[in-house]
C-alpha atoms as a PDB file:
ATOM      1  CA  UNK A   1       0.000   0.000   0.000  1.00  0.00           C
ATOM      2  CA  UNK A   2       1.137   3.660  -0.399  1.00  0.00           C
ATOM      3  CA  UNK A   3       1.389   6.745   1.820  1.00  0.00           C
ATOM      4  CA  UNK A   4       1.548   9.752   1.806  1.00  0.00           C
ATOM      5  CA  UNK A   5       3.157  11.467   4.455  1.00  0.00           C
ATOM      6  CA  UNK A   6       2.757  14.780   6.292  1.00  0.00           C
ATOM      7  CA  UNK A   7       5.666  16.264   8.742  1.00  0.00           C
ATOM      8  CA  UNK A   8       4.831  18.642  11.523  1.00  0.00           C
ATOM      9  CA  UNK A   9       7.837  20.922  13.596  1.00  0.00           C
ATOM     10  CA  UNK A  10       7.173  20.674  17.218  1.00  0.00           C
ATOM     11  CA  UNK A  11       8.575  22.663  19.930  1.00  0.00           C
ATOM     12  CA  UNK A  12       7.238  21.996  23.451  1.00  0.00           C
ATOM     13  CA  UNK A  13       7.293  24.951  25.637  1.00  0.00           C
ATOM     14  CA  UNK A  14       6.907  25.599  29.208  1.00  0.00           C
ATOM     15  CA  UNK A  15       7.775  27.936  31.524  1.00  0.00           C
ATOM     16  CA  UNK A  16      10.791  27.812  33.879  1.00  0.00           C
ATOM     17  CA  UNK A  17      11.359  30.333  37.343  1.00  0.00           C
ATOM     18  CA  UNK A  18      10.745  30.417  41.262  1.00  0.00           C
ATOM     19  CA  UNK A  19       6.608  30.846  40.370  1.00  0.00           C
ATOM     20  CA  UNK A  20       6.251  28.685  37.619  1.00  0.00           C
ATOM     21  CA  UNK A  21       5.022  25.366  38.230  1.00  0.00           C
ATOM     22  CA  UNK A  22       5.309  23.912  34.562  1.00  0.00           C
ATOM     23  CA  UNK A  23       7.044  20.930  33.765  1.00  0.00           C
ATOM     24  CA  UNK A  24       7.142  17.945  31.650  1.00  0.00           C
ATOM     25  CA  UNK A  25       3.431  17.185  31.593  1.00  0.00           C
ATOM     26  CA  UNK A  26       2.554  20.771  30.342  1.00  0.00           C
ATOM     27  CA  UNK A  27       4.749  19.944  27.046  1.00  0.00           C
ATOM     28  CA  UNK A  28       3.315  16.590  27.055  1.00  0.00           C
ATOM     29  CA  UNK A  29      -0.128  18.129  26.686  1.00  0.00           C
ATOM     30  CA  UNK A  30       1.188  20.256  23.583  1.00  0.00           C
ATOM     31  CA  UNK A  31       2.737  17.466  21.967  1.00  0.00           C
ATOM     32  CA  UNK A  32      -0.526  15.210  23.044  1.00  0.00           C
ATOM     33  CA  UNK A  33      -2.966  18.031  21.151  1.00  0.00           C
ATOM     34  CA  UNK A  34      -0.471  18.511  18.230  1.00  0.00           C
ATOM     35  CA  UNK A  35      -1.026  14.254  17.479  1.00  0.00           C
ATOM     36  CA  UNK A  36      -5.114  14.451  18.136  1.00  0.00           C
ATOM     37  CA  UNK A  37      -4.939  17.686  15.439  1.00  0.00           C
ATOM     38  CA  UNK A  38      -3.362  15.687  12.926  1.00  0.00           C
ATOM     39  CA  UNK A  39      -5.693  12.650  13.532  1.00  0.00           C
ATOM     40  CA  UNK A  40      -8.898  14.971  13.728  1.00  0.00           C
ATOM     41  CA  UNK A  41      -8.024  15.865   9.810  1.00  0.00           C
ATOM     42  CA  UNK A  42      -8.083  12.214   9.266  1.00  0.00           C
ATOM     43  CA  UNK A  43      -3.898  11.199   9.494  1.00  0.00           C
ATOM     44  CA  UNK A  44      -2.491   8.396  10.955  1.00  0.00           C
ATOM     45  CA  UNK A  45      -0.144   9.325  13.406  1.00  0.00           C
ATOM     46  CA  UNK A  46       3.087   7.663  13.122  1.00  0.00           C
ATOM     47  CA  UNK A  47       5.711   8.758  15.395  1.00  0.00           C
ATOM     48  CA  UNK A  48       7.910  11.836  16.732  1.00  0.00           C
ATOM     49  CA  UNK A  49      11.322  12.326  14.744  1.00  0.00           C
ATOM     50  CA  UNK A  50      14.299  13.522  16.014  1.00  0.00           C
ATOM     51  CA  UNK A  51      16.328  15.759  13.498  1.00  0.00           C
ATOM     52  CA  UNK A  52      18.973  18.018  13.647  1.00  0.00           C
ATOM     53  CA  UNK A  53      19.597  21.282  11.179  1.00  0.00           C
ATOM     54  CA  UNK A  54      22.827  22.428  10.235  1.00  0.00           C
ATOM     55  CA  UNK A  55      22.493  26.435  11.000  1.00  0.00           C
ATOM     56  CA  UNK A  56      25.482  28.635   9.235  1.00  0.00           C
ATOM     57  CA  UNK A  57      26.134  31.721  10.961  1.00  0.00           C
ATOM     58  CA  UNK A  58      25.618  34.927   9.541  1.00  0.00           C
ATOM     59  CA  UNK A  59      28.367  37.314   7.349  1.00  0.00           C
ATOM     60  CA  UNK A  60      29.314  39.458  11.120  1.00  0.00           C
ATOM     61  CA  UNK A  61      29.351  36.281  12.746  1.00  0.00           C
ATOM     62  CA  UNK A  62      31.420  34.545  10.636  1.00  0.00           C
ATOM     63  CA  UNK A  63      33.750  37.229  10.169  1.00  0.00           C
ATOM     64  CA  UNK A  64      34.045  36.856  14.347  1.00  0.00           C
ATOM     65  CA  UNK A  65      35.050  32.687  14.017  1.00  0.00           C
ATOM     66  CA  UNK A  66      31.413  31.642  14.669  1.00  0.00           C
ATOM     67  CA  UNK A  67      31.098  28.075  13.032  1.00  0.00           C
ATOM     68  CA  UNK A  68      27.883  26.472  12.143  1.00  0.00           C
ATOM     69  CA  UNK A  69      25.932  24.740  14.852  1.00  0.00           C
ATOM     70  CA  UNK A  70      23.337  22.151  14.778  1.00  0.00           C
ATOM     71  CA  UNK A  71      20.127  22.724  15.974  1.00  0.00           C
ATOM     72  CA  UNK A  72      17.379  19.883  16.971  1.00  0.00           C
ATOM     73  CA  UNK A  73      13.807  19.956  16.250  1.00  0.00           C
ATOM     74  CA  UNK A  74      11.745  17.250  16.761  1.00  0.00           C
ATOM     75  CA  UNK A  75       9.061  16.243  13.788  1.00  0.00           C
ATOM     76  CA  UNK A  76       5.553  14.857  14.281  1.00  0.00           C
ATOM     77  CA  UNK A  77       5.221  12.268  11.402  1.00  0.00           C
ATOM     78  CA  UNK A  78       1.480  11.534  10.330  1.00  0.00           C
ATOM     79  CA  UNK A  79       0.299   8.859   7.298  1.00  0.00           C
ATOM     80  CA  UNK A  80      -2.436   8.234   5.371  1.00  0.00           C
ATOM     81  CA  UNK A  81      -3.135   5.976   2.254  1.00  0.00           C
ATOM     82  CA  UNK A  82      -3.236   7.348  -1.391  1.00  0.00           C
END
């Protein structure tokens, strides 16, 4: 059978301080209602992807030794037949 494939950025966010009583279970939540949207417009969810992307620093910073640093994003990865 074929697929085709749809591949949503996430970025769980919480906040951190003395008052702030966030943790992992807020980001959870996000990543939780990020899945059910994706199933809601009839994808199959099929797991969260690790990637990293290479990011070149700009002309100043280059000019100052800056080198190009990887940055990691993690990818929601939904299905659905053709």
């Amino acid at each position: 059978m074929a697929y085709e494939f749809k591949v949503v950025p996430f970025k769980g966010q919480i906040k951190t301080g003395v008052f702030s009583s966030e943790g992992p279970q807020v980001a959870s939540k996000q990543l939780e209602e990020a899945i059910n949207q994706g199933v809601t417009q009839g994808w199959e969810f099929v797991e969260v992807s690790h990637i990293n992307i290479l990011t070149a620093p700009g002309c100043l910073a280059g000019l100052f030794g800056q080198r190009a640093v990887n940055i990691p994003y993690d990818q929601v990865i939904f299905r659905k037949a053709r």
